[in-house]
Every structure is written in C-alpha cells, then in structure tokens.
N, C-alpha and C. Protein backbone atom coordinates (compact mmCIF):
# COMPACT_ATOMS: atom_id res chain seq x y z
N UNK A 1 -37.71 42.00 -41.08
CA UNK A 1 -37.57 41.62 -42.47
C UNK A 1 -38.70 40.66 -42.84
N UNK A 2 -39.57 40.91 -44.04
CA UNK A 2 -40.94 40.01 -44.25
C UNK A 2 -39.78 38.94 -45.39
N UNK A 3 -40.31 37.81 -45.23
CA UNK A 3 -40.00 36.49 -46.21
C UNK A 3 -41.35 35.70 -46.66
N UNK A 4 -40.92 35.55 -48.44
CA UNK A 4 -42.09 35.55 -49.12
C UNK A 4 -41.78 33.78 -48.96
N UNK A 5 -42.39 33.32 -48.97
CA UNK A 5 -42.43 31.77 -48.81
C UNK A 5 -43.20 30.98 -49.88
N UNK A 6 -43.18 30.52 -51.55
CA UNK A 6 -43.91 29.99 -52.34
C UNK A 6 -44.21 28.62 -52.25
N UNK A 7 -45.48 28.04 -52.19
CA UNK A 7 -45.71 26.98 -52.21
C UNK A 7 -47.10 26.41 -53.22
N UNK A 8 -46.61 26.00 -54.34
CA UNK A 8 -47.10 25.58 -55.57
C UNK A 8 -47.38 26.79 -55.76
N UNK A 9 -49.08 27.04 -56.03
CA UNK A 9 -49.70 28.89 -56.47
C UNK A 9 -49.74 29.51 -55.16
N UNK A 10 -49.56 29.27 -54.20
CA UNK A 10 -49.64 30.38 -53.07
C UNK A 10 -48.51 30.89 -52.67
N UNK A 11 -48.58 31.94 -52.08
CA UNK A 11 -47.63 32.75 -51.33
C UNK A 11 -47.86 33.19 -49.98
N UNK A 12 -47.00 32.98 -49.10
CA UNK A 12 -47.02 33.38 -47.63
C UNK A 12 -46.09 34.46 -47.44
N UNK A 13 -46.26 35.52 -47.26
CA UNK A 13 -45.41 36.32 -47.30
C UNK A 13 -45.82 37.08 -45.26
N UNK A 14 -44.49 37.19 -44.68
CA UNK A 14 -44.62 36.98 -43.13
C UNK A 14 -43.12 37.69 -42.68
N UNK A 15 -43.38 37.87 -41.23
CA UNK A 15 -41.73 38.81 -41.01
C UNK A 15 -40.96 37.72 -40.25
N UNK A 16 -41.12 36.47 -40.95
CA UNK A 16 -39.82 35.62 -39.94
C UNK A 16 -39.53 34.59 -40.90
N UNK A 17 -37.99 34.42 -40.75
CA UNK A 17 -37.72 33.21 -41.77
C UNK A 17 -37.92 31.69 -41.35
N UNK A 18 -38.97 31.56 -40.37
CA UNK A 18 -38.69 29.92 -39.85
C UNK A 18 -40.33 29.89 -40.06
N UNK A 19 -40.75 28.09 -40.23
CA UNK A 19 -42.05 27.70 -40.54
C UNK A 19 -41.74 26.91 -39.49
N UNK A 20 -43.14 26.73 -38.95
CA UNK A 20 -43.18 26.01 -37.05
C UNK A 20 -44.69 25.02 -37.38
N UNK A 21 -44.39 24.47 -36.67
CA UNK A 21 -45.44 23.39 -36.63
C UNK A 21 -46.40 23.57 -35.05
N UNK A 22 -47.59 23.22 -35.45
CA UNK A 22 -48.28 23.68 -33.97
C UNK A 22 -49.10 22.77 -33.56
N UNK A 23 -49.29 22.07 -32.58
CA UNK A 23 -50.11 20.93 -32.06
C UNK A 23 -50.18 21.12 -30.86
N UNK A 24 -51.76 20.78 -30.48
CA UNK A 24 -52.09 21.00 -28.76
C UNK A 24 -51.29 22.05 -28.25
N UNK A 25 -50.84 23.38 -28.67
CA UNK A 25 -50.58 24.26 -28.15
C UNK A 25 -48.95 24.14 -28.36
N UNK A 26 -48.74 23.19 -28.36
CA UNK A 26 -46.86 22.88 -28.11
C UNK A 26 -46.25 23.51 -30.19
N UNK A 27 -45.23 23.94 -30.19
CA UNK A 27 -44.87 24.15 -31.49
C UNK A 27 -43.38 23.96 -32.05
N UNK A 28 -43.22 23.69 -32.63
CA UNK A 28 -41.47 23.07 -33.18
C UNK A 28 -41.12 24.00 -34.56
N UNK A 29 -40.27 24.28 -34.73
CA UNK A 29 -39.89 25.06 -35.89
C UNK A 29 -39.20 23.29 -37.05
N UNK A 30 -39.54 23.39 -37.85
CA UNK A 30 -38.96 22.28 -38.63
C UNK A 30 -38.25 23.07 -40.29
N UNK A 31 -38.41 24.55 -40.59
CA UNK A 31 -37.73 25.08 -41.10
C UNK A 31 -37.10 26.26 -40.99
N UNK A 32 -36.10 26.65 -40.85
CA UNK A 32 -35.76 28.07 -40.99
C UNK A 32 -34.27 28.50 -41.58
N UNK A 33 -34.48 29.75 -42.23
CA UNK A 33 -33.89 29.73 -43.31
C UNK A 33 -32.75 30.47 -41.93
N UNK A 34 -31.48 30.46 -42.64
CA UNK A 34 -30.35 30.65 -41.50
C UNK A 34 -29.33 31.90 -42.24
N UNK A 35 -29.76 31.75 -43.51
CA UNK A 35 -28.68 32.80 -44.70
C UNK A 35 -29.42 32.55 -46.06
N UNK A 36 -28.97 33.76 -46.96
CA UNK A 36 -29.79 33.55 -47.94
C UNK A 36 -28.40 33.84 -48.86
N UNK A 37 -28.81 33.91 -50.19
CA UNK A 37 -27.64 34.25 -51.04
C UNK A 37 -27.44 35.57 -51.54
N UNK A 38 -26.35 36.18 -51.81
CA UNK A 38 -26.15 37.17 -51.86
C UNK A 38 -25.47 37.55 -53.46
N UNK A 39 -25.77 38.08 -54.20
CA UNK A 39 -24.91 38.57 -55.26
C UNK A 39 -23.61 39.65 -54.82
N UNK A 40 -22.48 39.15 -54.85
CA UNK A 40 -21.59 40.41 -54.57
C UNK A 40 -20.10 40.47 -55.42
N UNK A 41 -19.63 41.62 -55.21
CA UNK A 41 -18.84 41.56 -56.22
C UNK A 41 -17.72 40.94 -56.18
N UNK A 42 -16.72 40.35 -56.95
CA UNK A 42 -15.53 39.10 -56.73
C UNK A 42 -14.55 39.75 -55.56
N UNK A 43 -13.67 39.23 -54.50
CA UNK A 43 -13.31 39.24 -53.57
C UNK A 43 -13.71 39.50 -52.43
N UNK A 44 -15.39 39.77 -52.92
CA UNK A 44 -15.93 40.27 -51.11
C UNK A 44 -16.84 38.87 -50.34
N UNK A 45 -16.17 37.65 -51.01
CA UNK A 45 -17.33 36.36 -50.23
C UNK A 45 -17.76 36.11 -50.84
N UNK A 46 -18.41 34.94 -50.49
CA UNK A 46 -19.51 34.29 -51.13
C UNK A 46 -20.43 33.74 -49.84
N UNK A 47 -21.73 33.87 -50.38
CA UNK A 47 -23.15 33.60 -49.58
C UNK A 47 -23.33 32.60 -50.21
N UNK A 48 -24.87 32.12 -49.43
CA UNK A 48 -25.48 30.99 -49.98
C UNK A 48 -26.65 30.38 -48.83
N UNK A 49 -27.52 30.25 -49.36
CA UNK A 49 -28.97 29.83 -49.45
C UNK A 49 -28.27 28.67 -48.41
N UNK A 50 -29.03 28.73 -46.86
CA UNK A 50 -28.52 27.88 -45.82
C UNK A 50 -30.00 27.26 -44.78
N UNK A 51 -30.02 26.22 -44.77
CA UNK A 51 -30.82 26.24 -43.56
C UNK A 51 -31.34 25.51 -42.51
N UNK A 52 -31.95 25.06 -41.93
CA UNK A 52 -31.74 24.39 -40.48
C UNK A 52 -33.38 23.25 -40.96
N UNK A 53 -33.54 22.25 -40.98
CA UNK A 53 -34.27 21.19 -41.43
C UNK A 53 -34.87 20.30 -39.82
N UNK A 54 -35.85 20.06 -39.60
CA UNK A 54 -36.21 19.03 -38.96
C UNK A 54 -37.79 18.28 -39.10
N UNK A 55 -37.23 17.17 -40.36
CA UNK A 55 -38.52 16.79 -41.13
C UNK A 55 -38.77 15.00 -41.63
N UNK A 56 -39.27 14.74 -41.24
CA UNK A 56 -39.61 13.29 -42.06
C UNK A 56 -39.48 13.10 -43.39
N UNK A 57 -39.19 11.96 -44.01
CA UNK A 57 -39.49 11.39 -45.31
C UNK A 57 -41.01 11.17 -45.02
N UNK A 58 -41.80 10.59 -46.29
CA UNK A 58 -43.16 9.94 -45.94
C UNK A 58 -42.87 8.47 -45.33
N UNK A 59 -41.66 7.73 -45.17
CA UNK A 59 -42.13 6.40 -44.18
C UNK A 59 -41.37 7.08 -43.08
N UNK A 60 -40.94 7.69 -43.25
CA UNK A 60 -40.32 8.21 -41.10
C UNK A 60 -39.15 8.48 -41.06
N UNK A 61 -38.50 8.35 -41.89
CA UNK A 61 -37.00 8.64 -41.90
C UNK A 61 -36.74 10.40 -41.29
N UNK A 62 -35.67 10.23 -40.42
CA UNK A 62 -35.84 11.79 -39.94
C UNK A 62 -34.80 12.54 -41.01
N UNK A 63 -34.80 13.73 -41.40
CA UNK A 63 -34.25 13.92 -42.09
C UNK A 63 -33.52 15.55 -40.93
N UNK A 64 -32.19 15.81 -40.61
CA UNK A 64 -32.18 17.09 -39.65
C UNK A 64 -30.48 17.83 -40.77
N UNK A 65 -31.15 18.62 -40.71
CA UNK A 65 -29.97 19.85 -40.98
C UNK A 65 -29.62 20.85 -40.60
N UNK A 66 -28.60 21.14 -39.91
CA UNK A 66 -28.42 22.45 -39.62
C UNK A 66 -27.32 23.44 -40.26
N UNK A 67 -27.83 24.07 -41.25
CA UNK A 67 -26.87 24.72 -42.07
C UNK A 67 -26.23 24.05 -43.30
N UNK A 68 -25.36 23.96 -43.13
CA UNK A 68 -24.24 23.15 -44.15
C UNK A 68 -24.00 21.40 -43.68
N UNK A 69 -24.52 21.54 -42.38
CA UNK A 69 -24.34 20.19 -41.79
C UNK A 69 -25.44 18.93 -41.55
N UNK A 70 -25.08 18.16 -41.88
CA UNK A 70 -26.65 17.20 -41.75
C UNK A 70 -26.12 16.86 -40.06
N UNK A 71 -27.04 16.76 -39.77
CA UNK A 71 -27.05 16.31 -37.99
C UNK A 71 -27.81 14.98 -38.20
N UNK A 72 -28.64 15.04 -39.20
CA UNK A 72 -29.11 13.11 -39.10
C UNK A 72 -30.09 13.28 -40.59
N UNK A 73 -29.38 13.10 -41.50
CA UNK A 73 -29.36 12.60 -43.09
C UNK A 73 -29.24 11.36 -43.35
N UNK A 74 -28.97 10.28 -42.92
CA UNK A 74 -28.09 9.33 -43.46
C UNK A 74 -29.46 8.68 -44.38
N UNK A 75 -28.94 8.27 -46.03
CA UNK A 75 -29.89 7.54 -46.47
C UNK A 75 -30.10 8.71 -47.74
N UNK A 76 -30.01 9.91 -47.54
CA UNK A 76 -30.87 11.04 -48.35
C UNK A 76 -29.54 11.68 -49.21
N UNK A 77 -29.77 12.35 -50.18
CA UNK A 77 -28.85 12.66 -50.98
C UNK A 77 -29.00 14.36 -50.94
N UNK A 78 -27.81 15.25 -50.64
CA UNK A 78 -28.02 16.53 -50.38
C UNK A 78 -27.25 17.37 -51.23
N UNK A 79 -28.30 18.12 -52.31
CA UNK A 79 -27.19 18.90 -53.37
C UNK A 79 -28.01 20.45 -52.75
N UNK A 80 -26.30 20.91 -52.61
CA UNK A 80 -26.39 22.39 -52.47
C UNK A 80 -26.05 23.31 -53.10
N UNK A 81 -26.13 24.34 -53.67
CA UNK A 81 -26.11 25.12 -54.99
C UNK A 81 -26.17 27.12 -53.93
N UNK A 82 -25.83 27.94 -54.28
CA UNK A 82 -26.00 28.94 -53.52
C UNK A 82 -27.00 29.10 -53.73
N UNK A 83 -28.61 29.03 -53.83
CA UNK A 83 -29.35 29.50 -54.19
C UNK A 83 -30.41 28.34 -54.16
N UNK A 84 -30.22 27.16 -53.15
CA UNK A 84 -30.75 26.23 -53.56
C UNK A 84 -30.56 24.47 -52.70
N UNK A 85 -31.59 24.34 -51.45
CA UNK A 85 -31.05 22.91 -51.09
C UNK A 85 -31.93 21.85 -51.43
N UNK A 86 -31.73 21.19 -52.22
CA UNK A 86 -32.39 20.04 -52.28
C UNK A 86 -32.07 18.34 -52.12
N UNK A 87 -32.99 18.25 -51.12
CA UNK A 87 -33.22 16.53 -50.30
C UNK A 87 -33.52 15.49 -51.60
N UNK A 88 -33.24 14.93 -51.52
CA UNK A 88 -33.74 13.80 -52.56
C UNK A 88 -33.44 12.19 -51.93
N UNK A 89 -34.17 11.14 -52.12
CA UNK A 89 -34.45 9.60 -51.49
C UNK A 89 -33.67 9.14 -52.46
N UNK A 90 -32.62 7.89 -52.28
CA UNK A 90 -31.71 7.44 -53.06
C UNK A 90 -32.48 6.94 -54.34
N UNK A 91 -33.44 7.10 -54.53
CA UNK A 91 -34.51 6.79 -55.70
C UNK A 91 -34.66 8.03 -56.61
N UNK A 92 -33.90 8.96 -56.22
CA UNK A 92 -34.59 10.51 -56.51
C UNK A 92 -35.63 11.47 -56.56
N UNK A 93 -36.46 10.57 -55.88
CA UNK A 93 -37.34 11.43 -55.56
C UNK A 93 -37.42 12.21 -54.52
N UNK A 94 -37.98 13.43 -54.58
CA UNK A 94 -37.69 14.77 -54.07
C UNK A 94 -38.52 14.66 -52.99
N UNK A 95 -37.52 15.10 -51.68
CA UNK A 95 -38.25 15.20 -49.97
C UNK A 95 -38.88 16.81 -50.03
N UNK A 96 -37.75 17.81 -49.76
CA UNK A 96 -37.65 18.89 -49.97
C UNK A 96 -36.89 20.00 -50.58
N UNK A 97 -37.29 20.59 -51.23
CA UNK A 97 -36.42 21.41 -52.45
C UNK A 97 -36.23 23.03 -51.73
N UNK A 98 -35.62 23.53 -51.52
CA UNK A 98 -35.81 24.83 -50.75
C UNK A 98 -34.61 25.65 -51.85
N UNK A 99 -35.30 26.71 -52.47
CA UNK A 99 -35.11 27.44 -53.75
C UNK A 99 -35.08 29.08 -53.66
N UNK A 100 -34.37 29.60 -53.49
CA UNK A 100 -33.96 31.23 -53.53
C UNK A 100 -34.54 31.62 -54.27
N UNK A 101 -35.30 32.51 -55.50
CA UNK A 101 -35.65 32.74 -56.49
C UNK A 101 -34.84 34.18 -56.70
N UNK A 102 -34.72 34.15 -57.70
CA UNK A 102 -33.76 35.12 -58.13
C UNK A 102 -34.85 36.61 -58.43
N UNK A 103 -34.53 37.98 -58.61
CA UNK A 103 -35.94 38.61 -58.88
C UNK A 103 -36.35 38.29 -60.41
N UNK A 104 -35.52 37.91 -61.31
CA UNK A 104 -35.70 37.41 -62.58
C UNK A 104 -37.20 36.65 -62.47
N UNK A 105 -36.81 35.60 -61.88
CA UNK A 105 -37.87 34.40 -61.37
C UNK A 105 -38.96 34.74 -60.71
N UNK A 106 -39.04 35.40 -59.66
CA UNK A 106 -39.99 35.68 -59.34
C UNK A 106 -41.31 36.48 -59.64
N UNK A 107 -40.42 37.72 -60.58
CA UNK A 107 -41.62 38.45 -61.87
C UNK A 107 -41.98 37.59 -62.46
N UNK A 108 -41.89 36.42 -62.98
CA UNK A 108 -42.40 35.33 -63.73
C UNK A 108 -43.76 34.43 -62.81
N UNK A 109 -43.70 35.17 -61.54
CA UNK A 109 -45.08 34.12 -60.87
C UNK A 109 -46.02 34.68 -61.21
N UNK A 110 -47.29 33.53 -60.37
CA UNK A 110 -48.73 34.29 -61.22
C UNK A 110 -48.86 36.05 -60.62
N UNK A 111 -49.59 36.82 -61.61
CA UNK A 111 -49.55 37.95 -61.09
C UNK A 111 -50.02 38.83 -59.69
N UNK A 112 -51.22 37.69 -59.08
CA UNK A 112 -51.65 37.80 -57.83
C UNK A 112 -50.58 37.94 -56.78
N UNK A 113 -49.45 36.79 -57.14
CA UNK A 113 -48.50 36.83 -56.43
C UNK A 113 -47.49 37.80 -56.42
N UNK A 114 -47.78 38.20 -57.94
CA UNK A 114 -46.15 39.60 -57.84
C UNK A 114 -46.42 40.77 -57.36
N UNK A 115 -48.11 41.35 -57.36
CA UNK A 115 -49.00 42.40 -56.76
C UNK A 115 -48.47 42.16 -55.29
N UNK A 116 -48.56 41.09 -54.76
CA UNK A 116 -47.95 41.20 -53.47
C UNK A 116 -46.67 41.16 -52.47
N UNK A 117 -45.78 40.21 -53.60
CA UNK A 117 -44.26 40.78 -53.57
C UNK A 117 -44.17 42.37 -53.86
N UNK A 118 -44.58 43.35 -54.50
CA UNK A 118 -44.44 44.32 -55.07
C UNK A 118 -44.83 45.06 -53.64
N UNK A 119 -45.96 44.76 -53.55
CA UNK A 119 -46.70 45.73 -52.25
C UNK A 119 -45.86 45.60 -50.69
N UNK A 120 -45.75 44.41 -50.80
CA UNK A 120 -44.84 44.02 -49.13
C UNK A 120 -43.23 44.02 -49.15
N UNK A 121 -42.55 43.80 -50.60
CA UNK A 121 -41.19 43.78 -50.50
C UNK A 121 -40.53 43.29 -49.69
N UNK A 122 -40.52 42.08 -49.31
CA UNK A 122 -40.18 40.96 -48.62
C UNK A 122 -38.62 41.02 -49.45
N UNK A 123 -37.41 40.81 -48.37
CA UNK A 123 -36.27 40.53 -48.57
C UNK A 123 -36.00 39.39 -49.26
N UNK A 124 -36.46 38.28 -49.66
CA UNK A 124 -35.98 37.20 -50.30
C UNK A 124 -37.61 36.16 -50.41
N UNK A 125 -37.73 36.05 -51.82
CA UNK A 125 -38.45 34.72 -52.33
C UNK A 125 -37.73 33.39 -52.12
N UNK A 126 -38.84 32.82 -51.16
CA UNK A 126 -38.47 31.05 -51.34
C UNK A 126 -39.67 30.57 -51.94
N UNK A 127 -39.13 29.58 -52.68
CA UNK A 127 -39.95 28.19 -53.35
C UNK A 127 -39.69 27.24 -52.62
N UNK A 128 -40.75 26.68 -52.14
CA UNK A 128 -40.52 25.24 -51.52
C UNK A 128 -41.50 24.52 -52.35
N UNK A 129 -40.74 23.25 -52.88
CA UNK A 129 -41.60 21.81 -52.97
C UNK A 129 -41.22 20.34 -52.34
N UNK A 130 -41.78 19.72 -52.10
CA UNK A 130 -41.62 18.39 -51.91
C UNK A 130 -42.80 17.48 -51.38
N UNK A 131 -42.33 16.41 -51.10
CA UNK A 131 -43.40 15.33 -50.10
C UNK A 131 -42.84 15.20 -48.56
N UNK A 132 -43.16 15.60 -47.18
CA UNK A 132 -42.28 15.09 -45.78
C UNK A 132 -43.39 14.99 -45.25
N UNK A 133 -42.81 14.79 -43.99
CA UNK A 133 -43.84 14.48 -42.97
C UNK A 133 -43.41 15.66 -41.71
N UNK A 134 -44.10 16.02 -40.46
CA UNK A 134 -43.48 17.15 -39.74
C UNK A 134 -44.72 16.13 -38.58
N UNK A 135 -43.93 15.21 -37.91
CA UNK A 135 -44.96 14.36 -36.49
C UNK A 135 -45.38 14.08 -37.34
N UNK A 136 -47.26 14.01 -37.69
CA UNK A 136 -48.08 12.96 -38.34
C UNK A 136 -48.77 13.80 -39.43
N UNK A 137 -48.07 15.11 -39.18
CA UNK A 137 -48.37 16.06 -40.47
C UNK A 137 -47.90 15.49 -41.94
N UNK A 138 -48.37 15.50 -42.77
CA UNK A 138 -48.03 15.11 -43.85
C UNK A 138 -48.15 16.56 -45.05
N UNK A 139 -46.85 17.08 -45.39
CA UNK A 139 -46.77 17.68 -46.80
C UNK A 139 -46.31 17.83 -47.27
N UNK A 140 -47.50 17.96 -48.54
CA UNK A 140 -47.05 18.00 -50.38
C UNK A 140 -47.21 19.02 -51.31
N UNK A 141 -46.18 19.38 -51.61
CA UNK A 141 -46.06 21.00 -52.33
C UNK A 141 -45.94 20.33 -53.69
N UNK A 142 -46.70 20.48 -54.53
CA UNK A 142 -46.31 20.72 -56.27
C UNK A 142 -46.41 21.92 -56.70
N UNK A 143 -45.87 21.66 -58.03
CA UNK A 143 -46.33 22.82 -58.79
C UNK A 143 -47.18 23.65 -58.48
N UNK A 144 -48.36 23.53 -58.48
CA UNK A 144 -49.76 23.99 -58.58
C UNK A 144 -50.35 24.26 -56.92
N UNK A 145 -50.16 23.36 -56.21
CA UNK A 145 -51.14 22.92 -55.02
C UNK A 145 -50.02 22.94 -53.59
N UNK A 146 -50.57 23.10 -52.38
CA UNK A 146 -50.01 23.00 -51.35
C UNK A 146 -51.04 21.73 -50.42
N UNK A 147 -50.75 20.70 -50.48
CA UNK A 147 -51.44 19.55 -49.22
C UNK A 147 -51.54 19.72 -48.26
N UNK A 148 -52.03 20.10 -47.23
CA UNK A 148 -51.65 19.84 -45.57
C UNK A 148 -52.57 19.06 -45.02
N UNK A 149 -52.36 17.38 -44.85
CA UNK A 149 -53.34 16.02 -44.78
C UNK A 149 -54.22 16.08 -45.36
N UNK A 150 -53.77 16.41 -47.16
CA UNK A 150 -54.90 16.14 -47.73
C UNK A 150 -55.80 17.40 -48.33
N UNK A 151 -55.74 18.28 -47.45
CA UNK A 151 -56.33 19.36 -47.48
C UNK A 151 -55.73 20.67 -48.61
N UNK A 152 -56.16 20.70 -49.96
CA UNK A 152 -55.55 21.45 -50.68
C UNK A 152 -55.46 22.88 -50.74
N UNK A 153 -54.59 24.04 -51.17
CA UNK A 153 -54.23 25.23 -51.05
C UNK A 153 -54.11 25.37 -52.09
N UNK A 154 -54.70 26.01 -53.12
CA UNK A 154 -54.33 27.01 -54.96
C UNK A 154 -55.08 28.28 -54.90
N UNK A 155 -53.67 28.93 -55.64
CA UNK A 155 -53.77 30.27 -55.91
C UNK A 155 -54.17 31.14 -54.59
N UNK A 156 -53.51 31.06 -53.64
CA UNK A 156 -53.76 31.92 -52.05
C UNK A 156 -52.69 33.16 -52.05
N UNK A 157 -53.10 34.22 -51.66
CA UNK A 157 -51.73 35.23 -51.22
C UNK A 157 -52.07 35.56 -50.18
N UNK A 158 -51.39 35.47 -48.87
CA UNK A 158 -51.52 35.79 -47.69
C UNK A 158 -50.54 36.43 -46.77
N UNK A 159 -51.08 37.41 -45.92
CA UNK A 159 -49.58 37.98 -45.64
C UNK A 159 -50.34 37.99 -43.96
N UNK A 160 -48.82 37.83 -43.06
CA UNK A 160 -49.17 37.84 -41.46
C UNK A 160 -48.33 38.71 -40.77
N UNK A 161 -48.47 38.61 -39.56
CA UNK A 161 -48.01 39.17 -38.52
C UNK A 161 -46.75 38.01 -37.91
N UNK A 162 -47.22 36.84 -38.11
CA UNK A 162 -46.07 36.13 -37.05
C UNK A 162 -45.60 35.18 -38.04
N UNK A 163 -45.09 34.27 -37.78
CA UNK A 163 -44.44 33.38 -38.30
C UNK A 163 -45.21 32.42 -38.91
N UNK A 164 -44.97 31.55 -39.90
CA UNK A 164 -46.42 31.16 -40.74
C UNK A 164 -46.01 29.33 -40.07
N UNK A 165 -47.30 29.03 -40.17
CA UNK A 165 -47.34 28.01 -38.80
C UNK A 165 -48.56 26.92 -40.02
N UNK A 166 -48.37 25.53 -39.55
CA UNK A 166 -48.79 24.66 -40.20
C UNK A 166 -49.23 23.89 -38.83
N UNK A 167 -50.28 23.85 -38.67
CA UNK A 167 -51.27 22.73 -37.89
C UNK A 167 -51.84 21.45 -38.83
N UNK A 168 -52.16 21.09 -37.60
CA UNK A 168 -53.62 19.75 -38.34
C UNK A 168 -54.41 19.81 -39.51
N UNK A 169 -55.21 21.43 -38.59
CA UNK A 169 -56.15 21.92 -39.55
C UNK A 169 -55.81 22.77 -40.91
N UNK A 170 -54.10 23.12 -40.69
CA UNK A 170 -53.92 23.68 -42.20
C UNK A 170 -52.92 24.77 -41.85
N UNK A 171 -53.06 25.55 -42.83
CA UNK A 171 -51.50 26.63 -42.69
C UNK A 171 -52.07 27.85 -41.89
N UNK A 172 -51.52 28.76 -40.86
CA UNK A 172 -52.08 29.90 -40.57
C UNK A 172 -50.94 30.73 -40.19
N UNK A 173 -51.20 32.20 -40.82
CA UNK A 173 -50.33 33.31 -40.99
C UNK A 173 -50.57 34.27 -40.07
C-alpha cells in the first residue's frame, strides 16, 4: 500500500506508513501511522486516524504515543478527531498535527501534487505540520515549506521505494 505523506508544498508519496530517522547508519521510526479512518456505513464501527509518536518538543520534552495512548505526554495537550491528531504545548502552539485528508481536500492541493496522487493512488493522504525535534534533528513543516535543520523543501513531489527517511542531510525516499 503507497502513503502520500504532505508536508507544506511537497509530497512524499512511498509504500510504508512509518517515517524513520537515520543517523550513522542506526535508524528509529518516530512516526507511523497504525489505522487510518474509514467512512462506513452506521452499525458497522467506527475507525479513526491512529498513530504511534516518538518525538521532541523544540526544548526536549519527549513527546511518545502509541495509538490512542500517550506512553509519555505529560505537559502536551492531545485532541483527537477521526481524521486527525493534534499535539499542542499548553501555550497552544502546535508540536505536531497529523491530518487524514479527505479526497475532497486533497483535489484542492497544488496540481503537481494531484498529477501524482492521481498517477500512484496511494491509499490515504496525510498532512503533517508542526515544529519537533527527532535526537538533534530539528522539524518545521508550514504551510508552504518543509525545514530539516534549516534546510528548506517547496513545491517537491517525490515518490520511493522504501520508507521515507529524514537524516541530517535532509529527507530521502
């Protein structure tokens, strides 16, 4: 199953739902999506946008989730929505936002990006934004831009083979 992964104007679109971190060879998964949401009809369940977290604030605070459960939150405020988890600092400002997009929503991205949802048909659009840290990695997703120490990402569509991986030197698919 490919998962389209949005971050500000880019898109990672890849066949695994977890983002891993990679240093000196060693690698940690610090996201992966665990369930997604499902539209279905009344008495057959309910789904919902789930997933497994292991990430810094920007001063160090660890922030860990697994699923529905914080394993080490304390401090952070966690609203969950089927379709939708977002971290926020008792200040409100936003750690990490992790966002289902509905297909409504997603025909609405730039068109570079829907040419390639269209072409790869990836089972589920995510939006991610926020500010964290992952070890001494530092990133910042807006609107527009993807950070990785600094190092900016606009308007990219990229599609891989393995799991989309964030180093030192930057994101690789």
């Amino acid at each position: 199953m490919k998962y389209a992964f949005i971050m500000g104007s880019n898109s990672f679109i890849v066949p695994g739902n977890t983002l891993i971190f990679t240093d000196d060879g060693r690698s940690a998964q610090f996201l992966k999506i665990t369930s997604i949401y499902h539209d279905r009809p009344p008495g057959q369940g309910q789904s919902s946008l789930t997933v497994d977290l292991d990430i810094k604030d920007t001063e160090g605070h660890p922030l860990q989730l697994q699923g529905h459960n914080p394993a080490n939150a304390a401090g952070f405020k966690i609203t969950e929505q089927r379709d939708r988890v977002l971290v926020t600092k008792p200040d409100g400002t936003t750690v990490i936002d992790v966002h289902q997009l509905d297909d409504k929503s997603a025909l609405k991205l730039e068109h570079n990006i829907i040419a390639e949802l269209e072409a790869f048909a990836p089972v589920v659009v995510i939006r991610i934004r926020g500010n964290f840290m992952i070890n001494q990695l530092h990133i910042e997703i807006d609107n527009e831009k993807l950070f990785v120490n600094g190092n900016s990402y606009a308007n990219s569509t990229l599609t891989g083979k393995t799991c989309l991986q964030f180093t030192t030197e930057g994101v690789v698919v």
